[in-house]
Every structure is written in structure tokens, then in C-alpha cells.
N, C-alpha and C. Protein backbone atom coordinates (compact mmCIF):
# COMPACT_ATOMS: atom_id res chain seq x y z
N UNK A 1 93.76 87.01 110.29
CA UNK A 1 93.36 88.30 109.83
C UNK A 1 92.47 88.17 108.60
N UNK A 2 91.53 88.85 108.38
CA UNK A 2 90.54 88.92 107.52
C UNK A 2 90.86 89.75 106.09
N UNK A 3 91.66 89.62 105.06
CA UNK A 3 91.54 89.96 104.35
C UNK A 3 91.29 91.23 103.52
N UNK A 4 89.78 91.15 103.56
CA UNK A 4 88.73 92.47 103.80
C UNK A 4 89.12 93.85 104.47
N UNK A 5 90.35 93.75 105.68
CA UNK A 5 90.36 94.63 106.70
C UNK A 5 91.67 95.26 106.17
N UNK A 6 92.53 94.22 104.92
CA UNK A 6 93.91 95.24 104.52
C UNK A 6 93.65 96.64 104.10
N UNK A 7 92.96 96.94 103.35
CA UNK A 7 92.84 98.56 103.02
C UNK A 7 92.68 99.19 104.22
N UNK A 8 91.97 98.93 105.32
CA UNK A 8 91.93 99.64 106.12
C UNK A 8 93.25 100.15 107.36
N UNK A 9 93.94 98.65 107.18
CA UNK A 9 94.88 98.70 107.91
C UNK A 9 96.12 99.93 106.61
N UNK A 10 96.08 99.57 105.57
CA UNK A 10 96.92 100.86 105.01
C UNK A 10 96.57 101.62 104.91
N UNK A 11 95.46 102.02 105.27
CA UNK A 11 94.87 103.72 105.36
C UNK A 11 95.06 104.12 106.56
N UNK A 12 94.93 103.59 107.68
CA UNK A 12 95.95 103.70 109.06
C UNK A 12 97.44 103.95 109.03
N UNK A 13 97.86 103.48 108.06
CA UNK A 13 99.45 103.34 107.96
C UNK A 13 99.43 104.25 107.05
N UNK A 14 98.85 104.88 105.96
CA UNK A 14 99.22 106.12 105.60
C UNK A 14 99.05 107.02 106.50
N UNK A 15 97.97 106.97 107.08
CA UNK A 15 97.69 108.56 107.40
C UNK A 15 99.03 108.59 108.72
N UNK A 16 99.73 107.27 109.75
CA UNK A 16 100.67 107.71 110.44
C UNK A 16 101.76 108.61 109.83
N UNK A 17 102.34 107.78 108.56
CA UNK A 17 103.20 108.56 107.93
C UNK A 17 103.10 110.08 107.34
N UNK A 18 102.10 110.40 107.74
CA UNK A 18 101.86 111.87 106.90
C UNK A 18 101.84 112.64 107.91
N UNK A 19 101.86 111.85 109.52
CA UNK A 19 101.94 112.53 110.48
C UNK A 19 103.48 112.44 111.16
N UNK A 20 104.50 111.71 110.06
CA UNK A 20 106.01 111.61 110.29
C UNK A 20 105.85 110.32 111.73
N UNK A 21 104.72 109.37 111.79
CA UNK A 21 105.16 108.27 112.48
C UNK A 21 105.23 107.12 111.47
N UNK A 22 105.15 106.13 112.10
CA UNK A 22 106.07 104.74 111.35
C UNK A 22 104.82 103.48 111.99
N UNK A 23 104.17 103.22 110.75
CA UNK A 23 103.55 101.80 111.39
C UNK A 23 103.36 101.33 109.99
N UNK A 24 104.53 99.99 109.97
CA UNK A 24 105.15 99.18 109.17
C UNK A 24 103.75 97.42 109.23
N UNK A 25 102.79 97.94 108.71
CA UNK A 25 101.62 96.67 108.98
C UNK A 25 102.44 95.49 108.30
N UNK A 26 101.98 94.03 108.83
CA UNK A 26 102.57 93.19 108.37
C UNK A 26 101.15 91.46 108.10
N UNK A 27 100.80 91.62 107.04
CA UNK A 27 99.98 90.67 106.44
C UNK A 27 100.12 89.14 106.55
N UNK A 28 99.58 88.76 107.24
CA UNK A 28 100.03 86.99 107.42
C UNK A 28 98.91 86.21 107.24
N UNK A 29 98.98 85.40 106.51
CA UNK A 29 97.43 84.67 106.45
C UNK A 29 98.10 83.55 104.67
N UNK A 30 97.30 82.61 104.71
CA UNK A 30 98.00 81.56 103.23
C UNK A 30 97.93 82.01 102.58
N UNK A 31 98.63 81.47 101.46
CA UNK A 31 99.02 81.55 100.40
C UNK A 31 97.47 81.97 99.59
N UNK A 32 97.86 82.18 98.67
CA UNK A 32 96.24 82.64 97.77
C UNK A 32 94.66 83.19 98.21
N UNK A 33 95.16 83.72 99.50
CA UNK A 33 94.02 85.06 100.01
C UNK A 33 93.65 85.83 99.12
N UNK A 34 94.63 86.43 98.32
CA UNK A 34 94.83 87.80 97.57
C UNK A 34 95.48 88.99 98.31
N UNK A 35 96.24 88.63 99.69
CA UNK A 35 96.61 89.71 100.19
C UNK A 35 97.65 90.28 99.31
N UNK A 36 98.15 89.95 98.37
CA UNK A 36 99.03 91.19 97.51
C UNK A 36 98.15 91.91 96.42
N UNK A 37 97.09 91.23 96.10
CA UNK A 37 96.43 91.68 95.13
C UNK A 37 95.30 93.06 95.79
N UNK A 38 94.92 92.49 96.90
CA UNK A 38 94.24 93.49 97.67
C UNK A 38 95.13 94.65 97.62
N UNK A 39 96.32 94.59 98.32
CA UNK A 39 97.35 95.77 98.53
C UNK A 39 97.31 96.68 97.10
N UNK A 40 97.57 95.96 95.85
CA UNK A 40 98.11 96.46 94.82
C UNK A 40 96.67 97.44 94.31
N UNK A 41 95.53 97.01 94.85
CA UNK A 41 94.31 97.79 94.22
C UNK A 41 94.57 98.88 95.56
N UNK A 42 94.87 98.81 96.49
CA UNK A 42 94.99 99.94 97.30
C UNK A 42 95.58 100.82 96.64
N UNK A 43 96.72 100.72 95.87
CA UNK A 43 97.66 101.43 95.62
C UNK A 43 96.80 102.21 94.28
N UNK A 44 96.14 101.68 93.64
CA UNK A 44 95.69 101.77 92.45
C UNK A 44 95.15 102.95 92.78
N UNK A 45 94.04 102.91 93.97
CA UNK A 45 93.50 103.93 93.95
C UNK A 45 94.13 105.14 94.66
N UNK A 46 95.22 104.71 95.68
CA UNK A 46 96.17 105.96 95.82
C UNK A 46 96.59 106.79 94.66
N UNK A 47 97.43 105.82 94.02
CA UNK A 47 98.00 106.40 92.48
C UNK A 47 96.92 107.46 91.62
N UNK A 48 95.89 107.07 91.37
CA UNK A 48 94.65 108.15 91.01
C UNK A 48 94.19 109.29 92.06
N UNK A 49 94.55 108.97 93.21
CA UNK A 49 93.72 110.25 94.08
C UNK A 49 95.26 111.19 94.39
N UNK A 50 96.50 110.73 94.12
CA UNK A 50 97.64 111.34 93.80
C UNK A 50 98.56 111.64 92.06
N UNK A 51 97.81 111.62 91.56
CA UNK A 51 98.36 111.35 90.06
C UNK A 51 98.66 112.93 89.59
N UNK A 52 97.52 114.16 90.51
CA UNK A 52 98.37 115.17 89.81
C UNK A 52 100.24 115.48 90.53
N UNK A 53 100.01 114.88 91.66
CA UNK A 53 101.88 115.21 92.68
C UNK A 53 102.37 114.12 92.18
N UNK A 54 102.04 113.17 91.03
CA UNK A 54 103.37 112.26 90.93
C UNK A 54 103.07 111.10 90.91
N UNK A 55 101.55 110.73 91.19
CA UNK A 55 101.28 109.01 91.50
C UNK A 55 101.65 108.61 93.07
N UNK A 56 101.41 107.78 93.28
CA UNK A 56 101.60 106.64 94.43
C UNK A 56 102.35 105.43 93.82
N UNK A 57 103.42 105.02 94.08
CA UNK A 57 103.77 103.85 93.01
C UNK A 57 103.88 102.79 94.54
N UNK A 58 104.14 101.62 94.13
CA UNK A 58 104.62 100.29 94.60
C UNK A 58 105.93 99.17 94.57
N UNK A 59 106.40 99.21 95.19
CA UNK A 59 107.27 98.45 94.87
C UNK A 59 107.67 97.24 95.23
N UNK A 60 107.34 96.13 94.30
CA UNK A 60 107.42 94.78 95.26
C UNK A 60 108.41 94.39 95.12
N UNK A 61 109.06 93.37 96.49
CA UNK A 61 110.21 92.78 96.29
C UNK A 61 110.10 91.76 97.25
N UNK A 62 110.53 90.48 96.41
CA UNK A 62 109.86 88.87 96.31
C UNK A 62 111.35 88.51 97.56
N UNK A 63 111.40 88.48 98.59
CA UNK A 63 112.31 88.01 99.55
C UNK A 63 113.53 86.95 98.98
N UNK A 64 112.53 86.56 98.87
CA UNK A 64 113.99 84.80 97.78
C UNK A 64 114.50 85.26 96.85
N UNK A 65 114.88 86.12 96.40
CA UNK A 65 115.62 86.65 95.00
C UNK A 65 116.21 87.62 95.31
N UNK A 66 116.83 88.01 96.63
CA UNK A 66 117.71 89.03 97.22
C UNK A 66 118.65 88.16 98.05
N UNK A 67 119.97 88.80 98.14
CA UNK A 67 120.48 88.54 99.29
C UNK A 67 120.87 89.63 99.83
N UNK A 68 121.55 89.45 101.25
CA UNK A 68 122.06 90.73 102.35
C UNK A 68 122.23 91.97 101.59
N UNK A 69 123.39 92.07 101.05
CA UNK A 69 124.17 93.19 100.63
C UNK A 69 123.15 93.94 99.13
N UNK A 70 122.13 93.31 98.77
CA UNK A 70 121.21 93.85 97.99
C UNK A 70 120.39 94.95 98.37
N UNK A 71 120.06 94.95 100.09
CA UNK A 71 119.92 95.71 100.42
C UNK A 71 120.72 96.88 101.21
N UNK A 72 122.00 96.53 101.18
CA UNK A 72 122.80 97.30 101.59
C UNK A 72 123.70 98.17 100.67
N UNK A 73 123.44 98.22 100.04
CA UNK A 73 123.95 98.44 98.69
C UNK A 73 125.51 98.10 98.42
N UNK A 74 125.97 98.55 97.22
CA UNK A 74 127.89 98.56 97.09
C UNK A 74 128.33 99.22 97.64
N UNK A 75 129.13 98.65 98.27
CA UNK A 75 130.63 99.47 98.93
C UNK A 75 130.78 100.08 98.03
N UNK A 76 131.68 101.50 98.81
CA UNK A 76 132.86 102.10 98.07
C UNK A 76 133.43 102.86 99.26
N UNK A 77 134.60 103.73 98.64
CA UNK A 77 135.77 103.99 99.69
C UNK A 77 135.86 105.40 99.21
N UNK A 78 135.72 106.36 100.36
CA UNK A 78 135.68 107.85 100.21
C UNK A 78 136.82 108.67 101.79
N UNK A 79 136.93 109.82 101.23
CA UNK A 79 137.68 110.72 101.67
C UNK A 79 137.24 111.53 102.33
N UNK A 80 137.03 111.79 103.98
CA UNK A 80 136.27 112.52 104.82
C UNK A 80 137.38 113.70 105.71
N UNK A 81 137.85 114.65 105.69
CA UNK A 81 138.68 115.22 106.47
C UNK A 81 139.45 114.33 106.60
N UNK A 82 140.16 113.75 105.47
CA UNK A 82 141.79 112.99 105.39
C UNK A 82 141.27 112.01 106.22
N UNK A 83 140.45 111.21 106.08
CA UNK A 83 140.57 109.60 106.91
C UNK A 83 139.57 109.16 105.82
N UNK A 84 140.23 108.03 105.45
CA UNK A 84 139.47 107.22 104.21
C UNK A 84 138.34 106.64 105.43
N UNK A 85 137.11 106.73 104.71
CA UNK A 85 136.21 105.56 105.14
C UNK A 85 135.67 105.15 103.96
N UNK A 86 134.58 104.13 104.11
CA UNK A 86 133.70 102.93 103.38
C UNK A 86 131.94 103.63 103.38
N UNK A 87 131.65 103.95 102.56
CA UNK A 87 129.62 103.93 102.31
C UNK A 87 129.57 103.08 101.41
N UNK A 88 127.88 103.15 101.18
CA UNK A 88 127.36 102.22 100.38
C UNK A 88 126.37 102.79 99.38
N UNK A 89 126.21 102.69 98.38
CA UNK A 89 125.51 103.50 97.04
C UNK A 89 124.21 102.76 97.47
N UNK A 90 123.48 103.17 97.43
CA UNK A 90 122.19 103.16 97.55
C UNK A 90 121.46 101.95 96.35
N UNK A 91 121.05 100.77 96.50
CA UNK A 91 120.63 99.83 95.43
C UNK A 91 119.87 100.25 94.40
N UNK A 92 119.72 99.97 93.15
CA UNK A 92 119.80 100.55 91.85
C UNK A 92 117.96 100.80 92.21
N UNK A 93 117.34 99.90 93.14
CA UNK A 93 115.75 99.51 92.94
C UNK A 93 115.04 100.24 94.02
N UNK A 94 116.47 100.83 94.83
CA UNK A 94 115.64 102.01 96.06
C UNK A 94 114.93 103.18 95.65
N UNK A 95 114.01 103.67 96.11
CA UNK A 95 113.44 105.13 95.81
C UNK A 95 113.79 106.17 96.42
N UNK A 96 114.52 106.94 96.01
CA UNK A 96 114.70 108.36 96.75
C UNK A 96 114.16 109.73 96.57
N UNK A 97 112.46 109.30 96.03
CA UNK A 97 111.71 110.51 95.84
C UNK A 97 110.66 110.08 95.61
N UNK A 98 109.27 110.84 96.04
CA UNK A 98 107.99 110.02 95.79
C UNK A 98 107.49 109.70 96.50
N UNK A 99 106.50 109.28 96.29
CA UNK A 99 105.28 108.67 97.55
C UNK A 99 105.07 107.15 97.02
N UNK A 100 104.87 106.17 98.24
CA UNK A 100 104.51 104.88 97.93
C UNK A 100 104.55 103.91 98.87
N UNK A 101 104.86 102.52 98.27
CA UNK A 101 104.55 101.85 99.51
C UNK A 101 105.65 100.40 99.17
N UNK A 102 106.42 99.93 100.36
CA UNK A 102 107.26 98.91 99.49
C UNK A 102 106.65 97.83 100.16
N UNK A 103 106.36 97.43 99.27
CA UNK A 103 105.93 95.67 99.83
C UNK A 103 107.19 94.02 99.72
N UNK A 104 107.27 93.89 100.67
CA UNK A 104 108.46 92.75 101.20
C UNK A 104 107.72 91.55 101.37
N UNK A 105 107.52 90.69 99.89
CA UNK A 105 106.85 89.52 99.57
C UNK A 105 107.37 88.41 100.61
N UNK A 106 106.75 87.70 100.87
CA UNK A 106 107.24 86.18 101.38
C UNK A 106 108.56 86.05 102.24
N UNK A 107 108.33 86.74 103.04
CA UNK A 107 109.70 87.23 103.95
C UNK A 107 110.35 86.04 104.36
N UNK A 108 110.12 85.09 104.74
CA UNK A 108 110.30 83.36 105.05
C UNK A 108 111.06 82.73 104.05
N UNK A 109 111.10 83.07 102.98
CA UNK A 109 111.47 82.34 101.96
C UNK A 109 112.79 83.34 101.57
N UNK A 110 113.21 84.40 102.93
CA UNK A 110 114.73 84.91 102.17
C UNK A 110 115.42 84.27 102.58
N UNK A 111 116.95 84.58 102.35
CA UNK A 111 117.98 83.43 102.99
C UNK A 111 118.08 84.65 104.60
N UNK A 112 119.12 83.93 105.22
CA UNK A 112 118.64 84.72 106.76
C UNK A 112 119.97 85.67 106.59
N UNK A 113 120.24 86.41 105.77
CA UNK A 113 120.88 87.75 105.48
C UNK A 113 120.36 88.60 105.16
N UNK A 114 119.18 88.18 104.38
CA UNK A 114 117.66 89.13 104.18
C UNK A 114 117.39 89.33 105.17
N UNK A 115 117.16 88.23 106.40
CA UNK A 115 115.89 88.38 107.25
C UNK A 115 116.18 88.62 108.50
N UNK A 116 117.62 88.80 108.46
CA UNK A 116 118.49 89.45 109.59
C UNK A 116 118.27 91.46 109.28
């Protein structure tokens, strides 16, 4: 894949989501392309052409420095019509408001509880 063609491929992938579909692009090509750096100027200019609703933010997260339950968040134990069950709090680094884009660095390099 060419580099050059990432903005375009996330301007495809925004505009699905604004139409409530799902196309999750996935960047593969060596080490020191600039494909994160490309991404992050995408965002740059999202963040400015959205800055009066709030910005566009980013959120990277480097695969090898997570495990499973990082993304699953903490247990805990709750009370539903008298039958205890188990949820999970939502991880301290999730977003639950906003516009953006999460980027999942070096997916290869998680342990395979990540990558499960």
C-alpha cells in the first residue's frame, strides 16, 4: 500500500461512519513509512475543520503495553432483579463522547490476549 493513499482511505472511513456503517481500515507496510504520522496529520486537520463541536481527537494505543483485561475493563458484581451478576467498568483510556479515531499501533507485538 502506498502511503500517499492513507488520508484517502480515512476519508472513506469517515464518511461510512457518519452514515452509521463500520469500515475499520487497517495500514500494513514497514516500519518507518510514516504511516502513523500521516494518520496523526489527518487528524490534525479533522480537529480544525471540527474544533467549533469539540475537536476530532486521537487516540493511540501501542499493542505491547496492554494486556486482555485492559481492554475489557474491571470486573465488578451488581444486583439485577435479585440475581447478582458480573460487568465491567469501562477502561480509564476509553472514550465515551466525541468524535475521533483510535489507532491500534503494532498489533503483532501484543501478547495474544490483545490479539484475540
Amino acid at each position: 500500500m502506498r502511503p500517499d493513499r492513507i488520508p484517502e482511505i480515512l476519508d472513506l472511513a469517515w464518511q461510512a461512519r457518519k452514515m452509521d456503517l463500520i469500515m475499520n481500515p487497517m495500514f500494513v507496510g514497514e516500519a518507518g513509512l510514516g504511516k502513523s504520522a500521516i494518520i496523526r496529520q489527518w487528524v490534525e486537520k479533522k480537529n480544525e475543520e471540527y474544533k467549533d463541536e469539540g475537536g476530532f481527537k486521537m487516540l493511540d494505543l501501542r499493542m505491547a503495553y496492554y494486556e486482555g483485561p485492559d481492554f475489557v475493563g474491571y470486573p465488578y458484581e451488581y444486583e439485577e432483579g435479585g440475581i447478582k451478576r458480573m460487568g465491567h467498568a469501562l477502561p480509564h483510556f476509553w472514550p465515551t463522547e466525541g468524535r475521533g479515531i483510535i489507532l491500534l499501533e503494532e498489533p503483532n507485538r501484543g501478547n495474544t490476549m490483545v490479539m484475540n
